[in-house]
PDB file of N, CA and C in Angstrom:
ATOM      1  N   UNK A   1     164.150  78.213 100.833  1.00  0.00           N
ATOM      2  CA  UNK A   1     163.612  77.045 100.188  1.00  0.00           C
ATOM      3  C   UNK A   1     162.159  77.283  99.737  1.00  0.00           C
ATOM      4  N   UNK A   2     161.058  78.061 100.902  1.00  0.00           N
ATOM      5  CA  UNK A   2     159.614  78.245 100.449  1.00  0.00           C
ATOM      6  C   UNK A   2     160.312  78.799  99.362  1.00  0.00           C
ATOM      7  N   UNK A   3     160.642  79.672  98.668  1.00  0.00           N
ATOM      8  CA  UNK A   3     160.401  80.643  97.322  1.00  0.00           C
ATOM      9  C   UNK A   3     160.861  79.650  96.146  1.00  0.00           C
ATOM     10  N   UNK A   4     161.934  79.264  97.004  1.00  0.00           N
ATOM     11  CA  UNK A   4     162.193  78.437  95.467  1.00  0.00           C
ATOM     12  C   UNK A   4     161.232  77.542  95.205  1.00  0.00           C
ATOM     13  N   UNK A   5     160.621  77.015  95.940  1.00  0.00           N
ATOM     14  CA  UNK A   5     159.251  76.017  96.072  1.00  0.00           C
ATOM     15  C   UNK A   5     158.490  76.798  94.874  1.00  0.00           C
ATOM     16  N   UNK A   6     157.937  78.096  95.211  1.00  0.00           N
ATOM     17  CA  UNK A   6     157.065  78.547  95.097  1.00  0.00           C
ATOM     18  C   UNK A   6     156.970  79.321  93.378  1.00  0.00           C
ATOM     19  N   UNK A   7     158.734  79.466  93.102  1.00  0.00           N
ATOM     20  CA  UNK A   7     159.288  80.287  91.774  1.00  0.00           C
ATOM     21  C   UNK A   7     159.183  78.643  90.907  1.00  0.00           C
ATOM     22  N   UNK A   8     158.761  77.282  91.779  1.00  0.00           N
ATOM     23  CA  UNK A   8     159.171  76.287  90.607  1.00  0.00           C
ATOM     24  C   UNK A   8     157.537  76.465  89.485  1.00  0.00           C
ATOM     25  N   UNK A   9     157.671  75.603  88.166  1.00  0.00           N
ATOM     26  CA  UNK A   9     156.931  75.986  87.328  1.00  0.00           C
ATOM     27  C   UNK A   9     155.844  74.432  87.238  1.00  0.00           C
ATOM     28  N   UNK A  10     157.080  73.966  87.391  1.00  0.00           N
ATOM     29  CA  UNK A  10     156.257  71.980  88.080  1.00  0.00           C
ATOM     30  C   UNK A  10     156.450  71.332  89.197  1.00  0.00           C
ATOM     31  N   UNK A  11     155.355  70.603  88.944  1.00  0.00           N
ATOM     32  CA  UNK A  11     155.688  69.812  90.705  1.00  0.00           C
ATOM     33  C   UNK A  11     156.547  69.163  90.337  1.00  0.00           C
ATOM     34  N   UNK A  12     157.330  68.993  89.489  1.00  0.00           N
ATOM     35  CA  UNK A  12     158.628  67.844  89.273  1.00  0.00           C
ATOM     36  C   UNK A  12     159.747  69.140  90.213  1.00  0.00           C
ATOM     37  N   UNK A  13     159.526  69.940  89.711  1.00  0.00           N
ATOM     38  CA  UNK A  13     160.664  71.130  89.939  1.00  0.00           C
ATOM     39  C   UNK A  13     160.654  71.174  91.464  1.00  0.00           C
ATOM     40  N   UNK A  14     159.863  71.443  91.653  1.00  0.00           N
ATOM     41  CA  UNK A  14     159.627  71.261  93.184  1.00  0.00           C
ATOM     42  C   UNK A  14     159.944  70.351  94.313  1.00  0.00           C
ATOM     43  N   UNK A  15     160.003  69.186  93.627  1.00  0.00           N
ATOM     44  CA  UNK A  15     160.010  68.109  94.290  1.00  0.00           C
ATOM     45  C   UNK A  15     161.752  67.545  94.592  1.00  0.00           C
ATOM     46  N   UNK A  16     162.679  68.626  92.961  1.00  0.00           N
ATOM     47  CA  UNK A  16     164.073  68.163  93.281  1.00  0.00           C
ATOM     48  C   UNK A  16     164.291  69.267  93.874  1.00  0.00           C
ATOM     49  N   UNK A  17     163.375  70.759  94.265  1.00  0.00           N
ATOM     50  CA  UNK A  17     164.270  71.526  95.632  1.00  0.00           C
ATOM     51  C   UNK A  17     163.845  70.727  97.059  1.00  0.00           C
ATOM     52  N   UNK A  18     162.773  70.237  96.874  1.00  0.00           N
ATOM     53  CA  UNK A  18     162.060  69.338  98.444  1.00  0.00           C
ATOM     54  C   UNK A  18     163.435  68.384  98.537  1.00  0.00           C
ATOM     55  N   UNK A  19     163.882  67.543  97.965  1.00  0.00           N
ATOM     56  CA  UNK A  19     164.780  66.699  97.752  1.00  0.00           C
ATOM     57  C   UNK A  19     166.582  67.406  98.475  1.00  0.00           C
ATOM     58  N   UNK A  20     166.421  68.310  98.081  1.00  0.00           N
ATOM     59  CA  UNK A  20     167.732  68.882  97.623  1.00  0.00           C
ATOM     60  C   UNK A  20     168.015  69.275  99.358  1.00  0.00           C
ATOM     61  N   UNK A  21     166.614  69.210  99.672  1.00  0.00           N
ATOM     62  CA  UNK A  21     166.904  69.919 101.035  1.00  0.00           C
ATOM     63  C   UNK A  21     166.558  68.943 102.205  1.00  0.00           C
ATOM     64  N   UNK A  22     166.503  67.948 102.137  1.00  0.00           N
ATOM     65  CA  UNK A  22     165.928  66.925 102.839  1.00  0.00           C
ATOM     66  C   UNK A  22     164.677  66.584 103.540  1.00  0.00           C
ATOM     67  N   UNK A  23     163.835  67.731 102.555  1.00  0.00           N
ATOM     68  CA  UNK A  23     162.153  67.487 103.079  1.00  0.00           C
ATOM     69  C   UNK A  23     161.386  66.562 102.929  1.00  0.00           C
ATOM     70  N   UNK A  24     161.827  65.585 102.562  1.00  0.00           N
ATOM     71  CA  UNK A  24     160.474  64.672 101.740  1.00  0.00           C
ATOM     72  C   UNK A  24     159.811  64.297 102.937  1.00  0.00           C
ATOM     73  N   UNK A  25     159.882  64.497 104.117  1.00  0.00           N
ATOM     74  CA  UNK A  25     159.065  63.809 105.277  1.00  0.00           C
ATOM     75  C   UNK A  25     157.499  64.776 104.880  1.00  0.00           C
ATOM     76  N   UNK A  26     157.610  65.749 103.850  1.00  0.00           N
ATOM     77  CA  UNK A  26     156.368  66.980 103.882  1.00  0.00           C
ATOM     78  C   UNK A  26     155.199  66.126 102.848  1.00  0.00           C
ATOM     79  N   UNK A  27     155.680  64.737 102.383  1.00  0.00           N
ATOM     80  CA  UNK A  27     155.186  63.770 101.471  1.00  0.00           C
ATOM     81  C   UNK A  27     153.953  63.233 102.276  1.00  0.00           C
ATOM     82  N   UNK A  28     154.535  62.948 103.385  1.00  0.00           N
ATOM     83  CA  UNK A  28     153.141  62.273 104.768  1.00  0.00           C
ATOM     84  C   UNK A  28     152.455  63.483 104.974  1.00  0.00           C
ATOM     85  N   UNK A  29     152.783  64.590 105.192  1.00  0.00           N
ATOM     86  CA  UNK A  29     151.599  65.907 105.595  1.00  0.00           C
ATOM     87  C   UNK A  29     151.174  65.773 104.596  1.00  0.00           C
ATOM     88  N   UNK A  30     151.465  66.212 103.433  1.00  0.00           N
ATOM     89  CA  UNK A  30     150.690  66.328 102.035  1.00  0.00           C
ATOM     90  C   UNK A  30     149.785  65.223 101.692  1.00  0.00           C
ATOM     91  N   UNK A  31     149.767  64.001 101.926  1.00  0.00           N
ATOM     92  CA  UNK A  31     149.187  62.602 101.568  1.00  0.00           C
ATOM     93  C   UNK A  31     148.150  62.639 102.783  1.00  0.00           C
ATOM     94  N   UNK A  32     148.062  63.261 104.002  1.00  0.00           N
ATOM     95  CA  UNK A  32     147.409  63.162 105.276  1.00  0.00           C
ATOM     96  C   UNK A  32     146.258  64.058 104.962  1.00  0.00           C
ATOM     97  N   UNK A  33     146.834  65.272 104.583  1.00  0.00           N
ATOM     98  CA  UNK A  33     146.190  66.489 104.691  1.00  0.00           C
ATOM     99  C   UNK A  33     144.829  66.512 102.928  1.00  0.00           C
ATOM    100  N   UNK A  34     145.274  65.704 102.056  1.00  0.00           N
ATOM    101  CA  UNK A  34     144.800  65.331 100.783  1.00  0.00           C
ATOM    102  C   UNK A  34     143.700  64.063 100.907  1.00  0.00           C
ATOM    103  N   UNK A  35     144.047  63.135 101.830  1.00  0.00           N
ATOM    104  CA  UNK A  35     143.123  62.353 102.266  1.00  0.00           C
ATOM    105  C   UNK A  35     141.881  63.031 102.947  1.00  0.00           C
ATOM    106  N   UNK A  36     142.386  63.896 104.241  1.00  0.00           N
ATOM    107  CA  UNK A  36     141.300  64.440 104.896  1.00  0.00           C
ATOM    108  C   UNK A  36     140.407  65.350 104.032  1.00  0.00           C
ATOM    109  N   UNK A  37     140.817  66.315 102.818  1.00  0.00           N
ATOM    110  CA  UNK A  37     140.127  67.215 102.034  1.00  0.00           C
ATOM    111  C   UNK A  37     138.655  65.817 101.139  1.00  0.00           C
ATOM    112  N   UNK A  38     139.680  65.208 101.024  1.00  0.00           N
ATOM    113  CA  UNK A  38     139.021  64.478  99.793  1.00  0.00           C
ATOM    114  C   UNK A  38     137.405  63.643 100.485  1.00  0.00           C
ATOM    115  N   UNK A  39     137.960  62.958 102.091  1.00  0.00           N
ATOM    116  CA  UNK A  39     136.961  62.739 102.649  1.00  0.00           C
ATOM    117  C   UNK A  39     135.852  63.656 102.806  1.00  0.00           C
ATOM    118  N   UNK A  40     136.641  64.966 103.366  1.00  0.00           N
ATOM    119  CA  UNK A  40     135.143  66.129 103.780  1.00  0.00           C
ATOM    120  C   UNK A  40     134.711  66.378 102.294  1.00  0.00           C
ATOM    121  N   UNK A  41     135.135  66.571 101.385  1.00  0.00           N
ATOM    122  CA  UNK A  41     134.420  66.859 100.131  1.00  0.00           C
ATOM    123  C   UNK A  41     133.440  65.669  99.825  1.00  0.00           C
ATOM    124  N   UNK A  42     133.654  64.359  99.455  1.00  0.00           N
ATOM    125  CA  UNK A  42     132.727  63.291  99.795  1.00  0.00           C
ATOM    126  C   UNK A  42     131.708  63.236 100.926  1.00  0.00           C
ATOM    127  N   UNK A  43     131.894  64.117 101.803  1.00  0.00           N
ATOM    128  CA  UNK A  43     130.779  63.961 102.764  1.00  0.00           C
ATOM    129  C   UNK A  43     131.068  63.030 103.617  1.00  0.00           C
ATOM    130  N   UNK A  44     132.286  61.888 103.586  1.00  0.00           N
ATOM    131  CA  UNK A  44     132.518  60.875 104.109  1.00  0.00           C
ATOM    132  C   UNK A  44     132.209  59.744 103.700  1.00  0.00           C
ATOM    133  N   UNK A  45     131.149  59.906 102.691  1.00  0.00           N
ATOM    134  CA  UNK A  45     130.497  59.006 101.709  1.00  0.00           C
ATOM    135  C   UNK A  45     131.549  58.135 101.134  1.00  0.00           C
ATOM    136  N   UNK A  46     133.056  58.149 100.799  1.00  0.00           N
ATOM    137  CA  UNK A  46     133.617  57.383 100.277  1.00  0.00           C
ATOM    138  C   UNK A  46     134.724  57.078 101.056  1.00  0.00           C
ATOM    139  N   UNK A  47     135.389  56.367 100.606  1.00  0.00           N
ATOM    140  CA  UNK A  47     136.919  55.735 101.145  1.00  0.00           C
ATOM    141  C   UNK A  47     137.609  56.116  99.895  1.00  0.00           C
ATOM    142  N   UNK A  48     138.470  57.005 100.915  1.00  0.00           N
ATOM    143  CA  UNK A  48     139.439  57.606  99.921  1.00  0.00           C
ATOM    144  C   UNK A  48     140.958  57.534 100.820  1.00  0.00           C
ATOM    145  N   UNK A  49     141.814  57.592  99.335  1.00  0.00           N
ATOM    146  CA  UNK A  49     143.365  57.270  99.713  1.00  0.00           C
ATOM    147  C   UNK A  49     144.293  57.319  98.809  1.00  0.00           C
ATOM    148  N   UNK A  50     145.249  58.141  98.974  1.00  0.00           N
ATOM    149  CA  UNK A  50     145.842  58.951  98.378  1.00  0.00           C
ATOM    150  C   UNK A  50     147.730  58.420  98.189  1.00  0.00           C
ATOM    151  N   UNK A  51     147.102  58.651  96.918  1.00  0.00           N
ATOM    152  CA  UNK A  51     149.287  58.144  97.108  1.00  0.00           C
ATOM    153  C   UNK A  51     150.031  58.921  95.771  1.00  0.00           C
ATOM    154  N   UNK A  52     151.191  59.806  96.814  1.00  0.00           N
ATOM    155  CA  UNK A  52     151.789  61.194  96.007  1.00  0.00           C
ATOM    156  C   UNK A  52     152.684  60.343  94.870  1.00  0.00           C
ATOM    157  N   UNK A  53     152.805  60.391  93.508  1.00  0.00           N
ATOM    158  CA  UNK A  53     153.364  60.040  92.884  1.00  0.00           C
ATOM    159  C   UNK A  53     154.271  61.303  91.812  1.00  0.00           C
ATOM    160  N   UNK A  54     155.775  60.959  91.360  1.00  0.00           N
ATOM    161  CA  UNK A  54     155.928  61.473  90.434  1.00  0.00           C
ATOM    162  C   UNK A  54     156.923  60.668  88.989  1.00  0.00           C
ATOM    163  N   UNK A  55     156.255  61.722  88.200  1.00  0.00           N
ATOM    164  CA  UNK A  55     156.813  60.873  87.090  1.00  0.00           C
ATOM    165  C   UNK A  55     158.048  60.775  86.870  1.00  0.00           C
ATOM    166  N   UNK A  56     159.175  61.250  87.352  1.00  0.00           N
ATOM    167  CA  UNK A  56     160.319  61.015  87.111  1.00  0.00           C
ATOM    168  C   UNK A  56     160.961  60.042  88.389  1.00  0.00           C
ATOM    169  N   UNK A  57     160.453  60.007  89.780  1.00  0.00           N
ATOM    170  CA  UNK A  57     160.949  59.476  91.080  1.00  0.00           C
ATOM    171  C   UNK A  57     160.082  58.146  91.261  1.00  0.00           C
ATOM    172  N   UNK A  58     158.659  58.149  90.914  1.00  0.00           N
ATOM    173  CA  UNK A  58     157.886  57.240  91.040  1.00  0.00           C
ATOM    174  C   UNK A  58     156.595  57.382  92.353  1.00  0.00           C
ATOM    175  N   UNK A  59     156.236  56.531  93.076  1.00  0.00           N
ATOM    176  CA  UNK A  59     155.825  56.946  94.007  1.00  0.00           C
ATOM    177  C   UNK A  59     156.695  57.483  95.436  1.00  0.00           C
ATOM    178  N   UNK A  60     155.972  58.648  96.007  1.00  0.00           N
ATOM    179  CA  UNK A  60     156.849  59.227  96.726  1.00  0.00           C
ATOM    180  C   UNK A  60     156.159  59.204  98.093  1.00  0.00           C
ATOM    181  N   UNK A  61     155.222  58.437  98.299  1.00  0.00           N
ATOM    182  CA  UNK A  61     154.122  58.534  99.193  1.00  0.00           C
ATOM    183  C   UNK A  61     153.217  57.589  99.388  1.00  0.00           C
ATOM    184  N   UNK A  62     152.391  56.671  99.872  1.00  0.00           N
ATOM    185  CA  UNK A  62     151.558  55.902 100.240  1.00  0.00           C
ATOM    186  C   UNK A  62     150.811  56.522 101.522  1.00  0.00           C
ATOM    187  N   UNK A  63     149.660  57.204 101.249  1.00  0.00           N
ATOM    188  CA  UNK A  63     148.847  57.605 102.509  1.00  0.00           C
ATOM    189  C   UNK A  63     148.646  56.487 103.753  1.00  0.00           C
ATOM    190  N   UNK A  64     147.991  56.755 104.356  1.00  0.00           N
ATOM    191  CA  UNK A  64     147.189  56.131 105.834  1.00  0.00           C
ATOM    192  C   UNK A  64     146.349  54.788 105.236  1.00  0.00           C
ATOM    193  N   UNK A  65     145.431  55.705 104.718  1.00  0.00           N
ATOM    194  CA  UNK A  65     143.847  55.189 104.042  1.00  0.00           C
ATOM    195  C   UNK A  65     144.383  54.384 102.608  1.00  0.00           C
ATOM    196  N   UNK A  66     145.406  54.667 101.865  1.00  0.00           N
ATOM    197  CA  UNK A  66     145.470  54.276 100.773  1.00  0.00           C
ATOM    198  C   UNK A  66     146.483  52.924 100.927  1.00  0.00           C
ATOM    199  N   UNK A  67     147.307  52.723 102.250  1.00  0.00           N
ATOM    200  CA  UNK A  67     148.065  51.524 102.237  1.00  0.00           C
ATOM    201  C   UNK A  67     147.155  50.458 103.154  1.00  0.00           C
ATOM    202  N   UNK A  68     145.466  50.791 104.024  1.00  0.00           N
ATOM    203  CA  UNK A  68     145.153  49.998 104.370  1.00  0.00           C
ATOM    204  C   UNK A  68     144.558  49.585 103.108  1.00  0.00           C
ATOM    205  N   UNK A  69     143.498  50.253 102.161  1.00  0.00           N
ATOM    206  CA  UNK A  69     142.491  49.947 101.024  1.00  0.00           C
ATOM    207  C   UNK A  69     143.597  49.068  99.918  1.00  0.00           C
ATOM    208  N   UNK A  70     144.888  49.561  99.969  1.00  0.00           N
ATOM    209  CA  UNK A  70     145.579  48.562  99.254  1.00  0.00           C
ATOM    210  C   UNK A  70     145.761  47.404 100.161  1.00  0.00           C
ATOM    211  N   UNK A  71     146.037  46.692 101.156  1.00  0.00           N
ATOM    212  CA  UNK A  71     145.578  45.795 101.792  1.00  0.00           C
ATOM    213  C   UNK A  71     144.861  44.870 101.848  1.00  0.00           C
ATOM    214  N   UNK A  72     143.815  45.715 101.488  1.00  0.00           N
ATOM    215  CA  UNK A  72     142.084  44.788 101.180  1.00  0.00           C
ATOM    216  C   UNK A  72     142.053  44.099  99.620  1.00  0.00           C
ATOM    217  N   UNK A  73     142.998  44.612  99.036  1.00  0.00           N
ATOM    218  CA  UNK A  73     143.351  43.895  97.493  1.00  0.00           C
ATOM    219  C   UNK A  73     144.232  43.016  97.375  1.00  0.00           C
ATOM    220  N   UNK A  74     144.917  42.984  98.568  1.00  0.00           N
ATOM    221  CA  UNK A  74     146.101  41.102  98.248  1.00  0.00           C
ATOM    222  C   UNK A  74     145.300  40.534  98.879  1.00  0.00           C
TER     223      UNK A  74
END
């Protein structure tokens, strides 16, 4: 599965071998692990929150940080 991951050319491509194989739980690492980068790059200075989307599936993900900050908007 990594190679075929890795031989895809888009993240669309990618996302129907993630699919194909019943990974999408790798949607929360990826959304976890993208939050934490984005904070240390900010310095911490911001609130950040992340939500994996694709264009053919839609959203595939709602982070930690990004379903409380959506929260604070209803």
């Amino acid at each position: 599965m990594i190679k075929e991951i890795f031989d895809c050319i888009t993240t669309e491509a990618a996302i129907k071998v993630i699919e194909r194989y019943g990974y999408q739980s790798i949607y929360e690492v990826l959304c976890k692990k993208a939050e934490e980068r984005c904070i240390n790059y900010s310095y911490g200075e911001l609130e950040v929150g992340v939500i994996m989307f694709s264009m053919e599936k839609g959203v595939l993900y709602v982070g930690n940080n990004a379903k409380r900050i959506l929260e604070e908007f209803r």
